[in-house]
Each structure stands twice: as C-alpha cells, then as structure tokens.
N, C-alpha and C. Protein backbone atom coordinates (compact mmCIF):
# COMPACT_ATOMS: atom_id res chain seq x y z
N UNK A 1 88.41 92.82 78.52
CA UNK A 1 89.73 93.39 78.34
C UNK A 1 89.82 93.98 76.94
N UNK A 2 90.62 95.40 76.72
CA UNK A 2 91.02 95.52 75.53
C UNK A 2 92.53 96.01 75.45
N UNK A 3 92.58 96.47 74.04
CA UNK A 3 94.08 96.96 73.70
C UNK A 3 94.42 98.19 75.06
N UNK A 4 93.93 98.92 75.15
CA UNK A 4 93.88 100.15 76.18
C UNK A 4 94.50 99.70 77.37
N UNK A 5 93.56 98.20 78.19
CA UNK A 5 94.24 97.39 79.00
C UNK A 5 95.80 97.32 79.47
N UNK A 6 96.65 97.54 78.35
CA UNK A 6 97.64 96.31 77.91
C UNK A 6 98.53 97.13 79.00
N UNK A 7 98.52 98.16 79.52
CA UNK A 7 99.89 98.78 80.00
C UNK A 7 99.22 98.04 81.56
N UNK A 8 98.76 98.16 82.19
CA UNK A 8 98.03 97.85 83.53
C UNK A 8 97.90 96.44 83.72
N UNK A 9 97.65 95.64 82.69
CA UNK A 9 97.69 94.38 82.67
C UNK A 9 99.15 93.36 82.71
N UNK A 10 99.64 94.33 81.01
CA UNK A 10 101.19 93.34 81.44
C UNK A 10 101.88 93.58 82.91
N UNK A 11 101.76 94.85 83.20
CA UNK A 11 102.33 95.14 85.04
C UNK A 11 101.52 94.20 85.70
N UNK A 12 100.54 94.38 85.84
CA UNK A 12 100.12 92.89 86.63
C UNK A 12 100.54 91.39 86.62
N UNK A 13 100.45 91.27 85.07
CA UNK A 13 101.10 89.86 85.08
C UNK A 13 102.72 89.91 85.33
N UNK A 14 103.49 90.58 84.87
CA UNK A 14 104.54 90.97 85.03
C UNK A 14 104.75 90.88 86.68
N UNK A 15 104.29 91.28 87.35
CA UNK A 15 104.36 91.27 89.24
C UNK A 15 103.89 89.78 89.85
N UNK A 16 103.11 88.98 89.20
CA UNK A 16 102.63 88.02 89.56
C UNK A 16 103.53 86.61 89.67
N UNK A 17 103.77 86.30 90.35
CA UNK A 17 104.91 84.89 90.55
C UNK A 17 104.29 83.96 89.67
N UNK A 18 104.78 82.93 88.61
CA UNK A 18 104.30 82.13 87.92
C UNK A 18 103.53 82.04 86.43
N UNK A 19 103.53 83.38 86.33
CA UNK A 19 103.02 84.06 84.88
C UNK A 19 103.86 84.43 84.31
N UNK A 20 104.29 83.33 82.89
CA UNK A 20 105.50 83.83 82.16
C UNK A 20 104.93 84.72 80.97
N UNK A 21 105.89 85.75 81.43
CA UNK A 21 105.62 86.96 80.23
C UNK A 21 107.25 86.59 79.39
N UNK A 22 106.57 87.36 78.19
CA UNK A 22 107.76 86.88 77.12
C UNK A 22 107.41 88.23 76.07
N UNK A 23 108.45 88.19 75.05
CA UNK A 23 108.32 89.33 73.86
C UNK A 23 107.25 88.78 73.35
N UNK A 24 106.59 87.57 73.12
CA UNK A 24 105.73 87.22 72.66
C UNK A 24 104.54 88.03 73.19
N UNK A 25 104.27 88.47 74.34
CA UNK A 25 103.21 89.19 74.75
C UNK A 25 103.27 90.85 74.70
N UNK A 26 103.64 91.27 73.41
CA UNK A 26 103.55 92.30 73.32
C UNK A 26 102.47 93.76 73.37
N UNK A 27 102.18 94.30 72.91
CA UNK A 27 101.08 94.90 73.19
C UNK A 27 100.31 94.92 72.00
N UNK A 28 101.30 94.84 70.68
CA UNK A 28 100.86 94.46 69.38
C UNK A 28 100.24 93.18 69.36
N UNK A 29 100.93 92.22 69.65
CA UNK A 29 100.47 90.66 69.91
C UNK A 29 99.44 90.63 70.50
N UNK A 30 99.03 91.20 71.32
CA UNK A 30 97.69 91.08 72.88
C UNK A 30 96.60 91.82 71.92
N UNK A 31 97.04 93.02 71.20
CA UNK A 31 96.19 93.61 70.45
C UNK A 31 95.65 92.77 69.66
N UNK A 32 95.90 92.16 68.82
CA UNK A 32 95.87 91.12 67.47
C UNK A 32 95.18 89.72 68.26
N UNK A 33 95.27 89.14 69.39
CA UNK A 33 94.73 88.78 69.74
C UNK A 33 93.19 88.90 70.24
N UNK A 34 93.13 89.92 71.15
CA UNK A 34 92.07 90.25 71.53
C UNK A 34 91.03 91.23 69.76
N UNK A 35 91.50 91.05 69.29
CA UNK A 35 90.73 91.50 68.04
C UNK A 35 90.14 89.90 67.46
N UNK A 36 90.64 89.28 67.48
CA UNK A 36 90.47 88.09 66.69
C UNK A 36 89.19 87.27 68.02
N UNK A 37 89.42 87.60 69.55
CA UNK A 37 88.91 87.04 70.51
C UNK A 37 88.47 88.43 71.27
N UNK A 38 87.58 88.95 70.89
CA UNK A 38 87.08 89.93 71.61
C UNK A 38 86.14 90.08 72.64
N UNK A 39 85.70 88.49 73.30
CA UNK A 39 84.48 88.75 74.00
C UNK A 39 84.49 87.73 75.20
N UNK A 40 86.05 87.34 75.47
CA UNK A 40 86.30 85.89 76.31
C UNK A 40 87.34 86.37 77.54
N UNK A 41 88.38 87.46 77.18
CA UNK A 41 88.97 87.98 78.32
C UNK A 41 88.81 89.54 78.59
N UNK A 42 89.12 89.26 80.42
CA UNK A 42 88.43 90.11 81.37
C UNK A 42 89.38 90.73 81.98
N UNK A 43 88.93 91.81 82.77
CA UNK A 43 89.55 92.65 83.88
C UNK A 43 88.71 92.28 85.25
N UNK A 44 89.12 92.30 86.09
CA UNK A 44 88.57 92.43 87.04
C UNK A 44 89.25 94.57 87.40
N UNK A 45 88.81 95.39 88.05
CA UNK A 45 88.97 96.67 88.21
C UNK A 45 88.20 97.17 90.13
N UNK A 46 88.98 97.82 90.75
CA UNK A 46 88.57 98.20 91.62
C UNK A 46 89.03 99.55 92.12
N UNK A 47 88.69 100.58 92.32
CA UNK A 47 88.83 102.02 92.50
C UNK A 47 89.33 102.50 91.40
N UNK A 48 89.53 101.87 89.89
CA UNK A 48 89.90 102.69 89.07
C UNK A 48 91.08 101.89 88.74
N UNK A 49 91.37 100.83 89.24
CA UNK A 49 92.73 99.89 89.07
C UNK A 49 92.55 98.43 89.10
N UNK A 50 93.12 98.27 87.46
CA UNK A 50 93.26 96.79 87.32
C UNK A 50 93.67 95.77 88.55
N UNK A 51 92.99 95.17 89.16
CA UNK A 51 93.21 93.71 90.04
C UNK A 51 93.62 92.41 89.78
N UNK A 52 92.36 92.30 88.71
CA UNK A 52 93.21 90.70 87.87
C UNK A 52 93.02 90.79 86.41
N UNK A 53 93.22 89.73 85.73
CA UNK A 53 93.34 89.92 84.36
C UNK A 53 93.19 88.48 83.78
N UNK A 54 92.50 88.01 83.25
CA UNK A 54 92.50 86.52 82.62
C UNK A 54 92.74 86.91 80.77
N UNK A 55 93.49 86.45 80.31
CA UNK A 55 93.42 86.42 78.65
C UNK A 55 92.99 85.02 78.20
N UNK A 56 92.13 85.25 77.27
CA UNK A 56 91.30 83.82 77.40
C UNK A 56 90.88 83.68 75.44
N UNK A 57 90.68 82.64 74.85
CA UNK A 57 90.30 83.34 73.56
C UNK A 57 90.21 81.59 73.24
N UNK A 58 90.09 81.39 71.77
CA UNK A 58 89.81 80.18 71.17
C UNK A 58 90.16 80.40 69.88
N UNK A 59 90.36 78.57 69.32
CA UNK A 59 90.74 78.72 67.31
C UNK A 59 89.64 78.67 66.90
N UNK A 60 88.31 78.59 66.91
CA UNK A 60 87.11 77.75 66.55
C UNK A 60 86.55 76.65 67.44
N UNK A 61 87.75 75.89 67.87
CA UNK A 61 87.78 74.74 68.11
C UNK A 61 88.01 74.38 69.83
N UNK A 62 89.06 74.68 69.91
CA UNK A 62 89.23 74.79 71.44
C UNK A 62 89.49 76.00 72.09
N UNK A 63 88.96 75.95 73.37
CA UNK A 63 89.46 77.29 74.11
C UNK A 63 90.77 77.40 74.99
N UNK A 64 91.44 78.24 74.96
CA UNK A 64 92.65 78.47 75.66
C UNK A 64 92.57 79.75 76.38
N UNK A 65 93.59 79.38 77.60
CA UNK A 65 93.52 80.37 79.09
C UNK A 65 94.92 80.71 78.92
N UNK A 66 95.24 82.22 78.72
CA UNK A 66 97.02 81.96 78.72
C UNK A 66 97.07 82.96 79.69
N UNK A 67 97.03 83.60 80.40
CA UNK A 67 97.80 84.32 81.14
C UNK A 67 96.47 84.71 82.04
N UNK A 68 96.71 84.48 83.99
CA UNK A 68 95.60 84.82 84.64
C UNK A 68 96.17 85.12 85.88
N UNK A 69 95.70 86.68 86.50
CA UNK A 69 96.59 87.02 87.42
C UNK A 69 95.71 88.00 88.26
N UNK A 70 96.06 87.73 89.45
CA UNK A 70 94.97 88.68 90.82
C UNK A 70 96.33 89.52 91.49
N UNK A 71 96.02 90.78 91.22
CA UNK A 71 97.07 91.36 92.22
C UNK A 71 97.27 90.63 93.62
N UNK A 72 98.10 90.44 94.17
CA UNK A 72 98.53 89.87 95.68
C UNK A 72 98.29 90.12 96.74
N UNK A 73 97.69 91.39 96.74
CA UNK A 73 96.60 92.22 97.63
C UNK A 73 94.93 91.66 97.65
N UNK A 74 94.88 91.17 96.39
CA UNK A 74 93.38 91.04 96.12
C UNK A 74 93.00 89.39 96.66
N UNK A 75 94.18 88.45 96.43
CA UNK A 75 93.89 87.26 96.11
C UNK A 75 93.16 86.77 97.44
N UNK A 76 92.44 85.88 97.17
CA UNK A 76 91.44 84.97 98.44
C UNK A 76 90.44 85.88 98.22
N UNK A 77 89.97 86.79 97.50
CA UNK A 77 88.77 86.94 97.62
C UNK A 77 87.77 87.05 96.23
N UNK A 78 87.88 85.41 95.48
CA UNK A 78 87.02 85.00 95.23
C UNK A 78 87.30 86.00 93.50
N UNK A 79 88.46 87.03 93.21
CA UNK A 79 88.39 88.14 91.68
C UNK A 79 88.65 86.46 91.18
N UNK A 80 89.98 85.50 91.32
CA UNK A 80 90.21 84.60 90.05
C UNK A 80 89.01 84.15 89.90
N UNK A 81 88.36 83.50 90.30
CA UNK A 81 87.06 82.55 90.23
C UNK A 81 86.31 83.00 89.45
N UNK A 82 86.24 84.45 89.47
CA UNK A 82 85.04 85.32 88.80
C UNK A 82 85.30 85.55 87.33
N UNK A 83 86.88 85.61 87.37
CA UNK A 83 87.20 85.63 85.96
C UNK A 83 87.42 84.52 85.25
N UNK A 84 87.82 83.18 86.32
CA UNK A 84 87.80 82.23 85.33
C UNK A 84 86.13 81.88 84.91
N UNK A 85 85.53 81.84 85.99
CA UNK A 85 83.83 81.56 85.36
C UNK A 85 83.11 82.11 84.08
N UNK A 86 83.94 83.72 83.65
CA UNK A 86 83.62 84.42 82.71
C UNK A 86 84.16 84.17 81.50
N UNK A 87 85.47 84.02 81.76
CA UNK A 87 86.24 83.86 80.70
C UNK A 87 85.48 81.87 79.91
N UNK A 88 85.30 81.13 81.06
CA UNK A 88 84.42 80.28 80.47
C UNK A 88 83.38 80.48 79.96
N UNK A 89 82.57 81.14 80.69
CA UNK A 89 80.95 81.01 80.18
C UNK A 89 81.35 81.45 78.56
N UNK A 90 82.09 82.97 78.50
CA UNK A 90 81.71 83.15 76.81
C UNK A 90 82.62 82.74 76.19
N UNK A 91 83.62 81.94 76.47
CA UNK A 91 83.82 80.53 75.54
C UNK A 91 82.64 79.60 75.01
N UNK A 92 81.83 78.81 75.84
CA UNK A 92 81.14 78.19 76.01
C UNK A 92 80.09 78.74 75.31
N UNK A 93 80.03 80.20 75.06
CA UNK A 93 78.47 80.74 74.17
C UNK A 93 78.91 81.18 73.15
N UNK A 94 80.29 80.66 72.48
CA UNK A 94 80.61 80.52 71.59
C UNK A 94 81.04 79.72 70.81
N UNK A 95 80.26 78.74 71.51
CA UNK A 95 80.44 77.12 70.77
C UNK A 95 81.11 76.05 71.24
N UNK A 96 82.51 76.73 72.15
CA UNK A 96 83.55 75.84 72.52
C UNK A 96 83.14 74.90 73.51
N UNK A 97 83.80 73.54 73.05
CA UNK A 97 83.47 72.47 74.46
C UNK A 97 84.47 72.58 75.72
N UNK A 98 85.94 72.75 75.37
CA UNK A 98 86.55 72.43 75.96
C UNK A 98 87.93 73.63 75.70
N UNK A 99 88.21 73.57 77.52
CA UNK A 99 89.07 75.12 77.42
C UNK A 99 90.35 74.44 78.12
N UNK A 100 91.59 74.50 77.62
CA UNK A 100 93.20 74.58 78.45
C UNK A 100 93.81 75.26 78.58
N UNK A 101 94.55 74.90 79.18
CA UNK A 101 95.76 75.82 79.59
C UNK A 101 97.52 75.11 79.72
N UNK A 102 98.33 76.03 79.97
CA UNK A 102 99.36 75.39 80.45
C UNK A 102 99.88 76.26 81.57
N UNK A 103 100.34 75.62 82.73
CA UNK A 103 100.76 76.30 83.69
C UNK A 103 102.35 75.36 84.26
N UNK A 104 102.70 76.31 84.79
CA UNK A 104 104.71 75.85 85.19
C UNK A 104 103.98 75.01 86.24
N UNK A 105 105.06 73.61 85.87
CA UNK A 105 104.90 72.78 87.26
C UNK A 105 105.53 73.44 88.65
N UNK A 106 106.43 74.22 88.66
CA UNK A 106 106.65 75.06 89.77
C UNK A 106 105.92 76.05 90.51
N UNK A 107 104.82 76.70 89.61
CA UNK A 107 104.08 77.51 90.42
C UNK A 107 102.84 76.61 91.32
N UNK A 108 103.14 76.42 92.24
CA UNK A 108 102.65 75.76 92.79
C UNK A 108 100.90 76.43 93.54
N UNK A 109 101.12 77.67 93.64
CA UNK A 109 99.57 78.72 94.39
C UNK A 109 98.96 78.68 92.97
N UNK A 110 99.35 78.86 91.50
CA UNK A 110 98.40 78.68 90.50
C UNK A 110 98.28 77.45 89.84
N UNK A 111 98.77 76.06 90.43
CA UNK A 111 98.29 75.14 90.03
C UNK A 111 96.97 74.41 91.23
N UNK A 112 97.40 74.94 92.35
CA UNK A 112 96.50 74.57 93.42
C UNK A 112 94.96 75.77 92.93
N UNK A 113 95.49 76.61 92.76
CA UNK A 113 94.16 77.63 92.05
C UNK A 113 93.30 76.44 91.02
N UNK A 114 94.01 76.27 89.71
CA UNK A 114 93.46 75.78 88.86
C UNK A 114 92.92 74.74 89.12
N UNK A 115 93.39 73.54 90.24
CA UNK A 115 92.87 72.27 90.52
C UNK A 115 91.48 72.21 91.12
N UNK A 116 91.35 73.98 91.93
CA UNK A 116 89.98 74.06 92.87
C UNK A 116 89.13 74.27 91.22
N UNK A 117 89.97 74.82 90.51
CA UNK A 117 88.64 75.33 89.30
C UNK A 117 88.21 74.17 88.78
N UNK A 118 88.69 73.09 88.74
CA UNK A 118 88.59 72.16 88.05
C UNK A 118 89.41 71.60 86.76
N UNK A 119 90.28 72.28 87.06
CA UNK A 119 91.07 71.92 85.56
C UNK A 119 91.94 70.54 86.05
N UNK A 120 91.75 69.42 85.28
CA UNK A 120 92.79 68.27 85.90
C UNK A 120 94.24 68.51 84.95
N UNK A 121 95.10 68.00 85.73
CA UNK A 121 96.69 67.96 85.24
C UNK A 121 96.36 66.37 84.09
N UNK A 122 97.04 66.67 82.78
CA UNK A 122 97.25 65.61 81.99
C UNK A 122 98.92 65.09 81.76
N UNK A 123 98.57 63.45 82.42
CA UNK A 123 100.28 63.51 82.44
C UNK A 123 100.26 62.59 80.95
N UNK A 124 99.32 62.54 80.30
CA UNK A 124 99.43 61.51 78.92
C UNK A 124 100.15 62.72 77.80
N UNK A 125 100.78 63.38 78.05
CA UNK A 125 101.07 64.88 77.11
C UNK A 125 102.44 65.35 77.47
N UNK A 126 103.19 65.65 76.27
CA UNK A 126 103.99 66.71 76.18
C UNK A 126 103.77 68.29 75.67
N UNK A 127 103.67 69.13 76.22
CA UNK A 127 103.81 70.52 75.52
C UNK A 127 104.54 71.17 75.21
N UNK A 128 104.46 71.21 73.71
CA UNK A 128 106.11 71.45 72.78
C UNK A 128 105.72 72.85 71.93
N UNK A 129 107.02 73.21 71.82
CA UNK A 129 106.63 74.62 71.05
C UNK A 129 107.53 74.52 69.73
N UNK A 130 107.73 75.77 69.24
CA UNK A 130 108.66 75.87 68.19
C UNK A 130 108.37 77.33 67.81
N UNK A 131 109.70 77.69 68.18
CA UNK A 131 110.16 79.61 67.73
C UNK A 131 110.44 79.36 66.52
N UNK A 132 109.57 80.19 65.49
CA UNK A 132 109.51 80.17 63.97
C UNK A 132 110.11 81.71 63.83
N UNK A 133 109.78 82.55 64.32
CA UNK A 133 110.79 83.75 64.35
C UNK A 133 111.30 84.48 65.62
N UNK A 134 112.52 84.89 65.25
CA UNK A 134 113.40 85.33 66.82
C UNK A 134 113.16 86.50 67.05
C-alpha cells in the first residue's frame, strides 16, 4: 500500500461494516504512517480496483493491524487471508514477535474472521485511549 492508495482504500474501509474510520485516518495520517511502516501493508487489486486493504505497521517492538477490509463482493475467497499472511510475514522479517489488533465486539463476521486467523480474544485487558488533540 501507499499514499496514492489512500482515496480507494479509505472508500473501502469506509463501505465495510465494522471498520471504524475516524479524522484520525486521514490521508495525511495514513501518509505519515505508511512512511514510517513502509513494507507491512497491502492491497489486494483486481481489474485495476482495490478489493481489500490491510494497514499493518509496528513501534520496533510490537506489530499492529488497524484497519482490514475485503470488498463484499470479494469476501470468501480466501483476499483477507492473503493479506493477513503478508501483512504478517513482513512484520515478522522485521524482527517483530508479536502482532494485535483491536476489533468492535459487535462486528461479529470480523471477529469470526480473526479467530480463523488465529488471533485469540484477551479478556485480561482494557483498551483505553486518550484524545490529546481535537
């Protein structure tokens, strides 16, 4: 994935049930991201059009999955899998042991996704934020 991405992608995630988009995901923000993580998130593309989209990146330390989405046309055939496997592997060949995520306990088709990937639910945890600017 790159900056170029960003118009085709946020519409994707943007259409996708369970993928919270926010001002936080701007195109500046996604930019600045994927500069800092340039080699961990993917497109999936078919006739010339974005399908799915995983944003995937790391601090050094751990890897994080924030936003992962298969057009609704595409899904069941096997694009998430491909991108989550990718978006792991070059985590993983970049040192990282261990990759999370957070997903809405309500979306229920991308937590059943994530459970086939292997990701287990941790109920020993709260995930807390804090808006430092509005």
């Amino acid at each position: 994935m790159t900056a170029d991405d960003y118009d085709s992608v946020a519409k994707l995630w943007t259409n996708a049930s369970g993928v919270g988009v926010n001002p936080d995901d701007s195109k500046e923000n996604i930019s600045k991201y994927l500069q800092r993580n340039p080699n961990t998130s993917f497109v999936a593309v078919e006739n010339g059009e974005i399908v799915g989209a995983i944003l995937a990146g790391h601090d050094g330390y751990r890897g994080f999955i924030h936003h992962t989405a298969v057009s609704a046309s595409h899904r069941g055939t096997g694009i998430g899998t491909k991108l989550v496997n990718a978006a792991v592997d070059a985590i993983r060949n970049e040192g990282i042991n261990k990759v999370v995520l957070v997903a809405f306990k309500t979306n229920t088709l991308g937590n059943n996704f994530w459970e086939k990937q292997g990701f287990a639910v941790r109920e020993d945890l709260y995930y807390r934020d804090l808006r430092i600017n509005n």
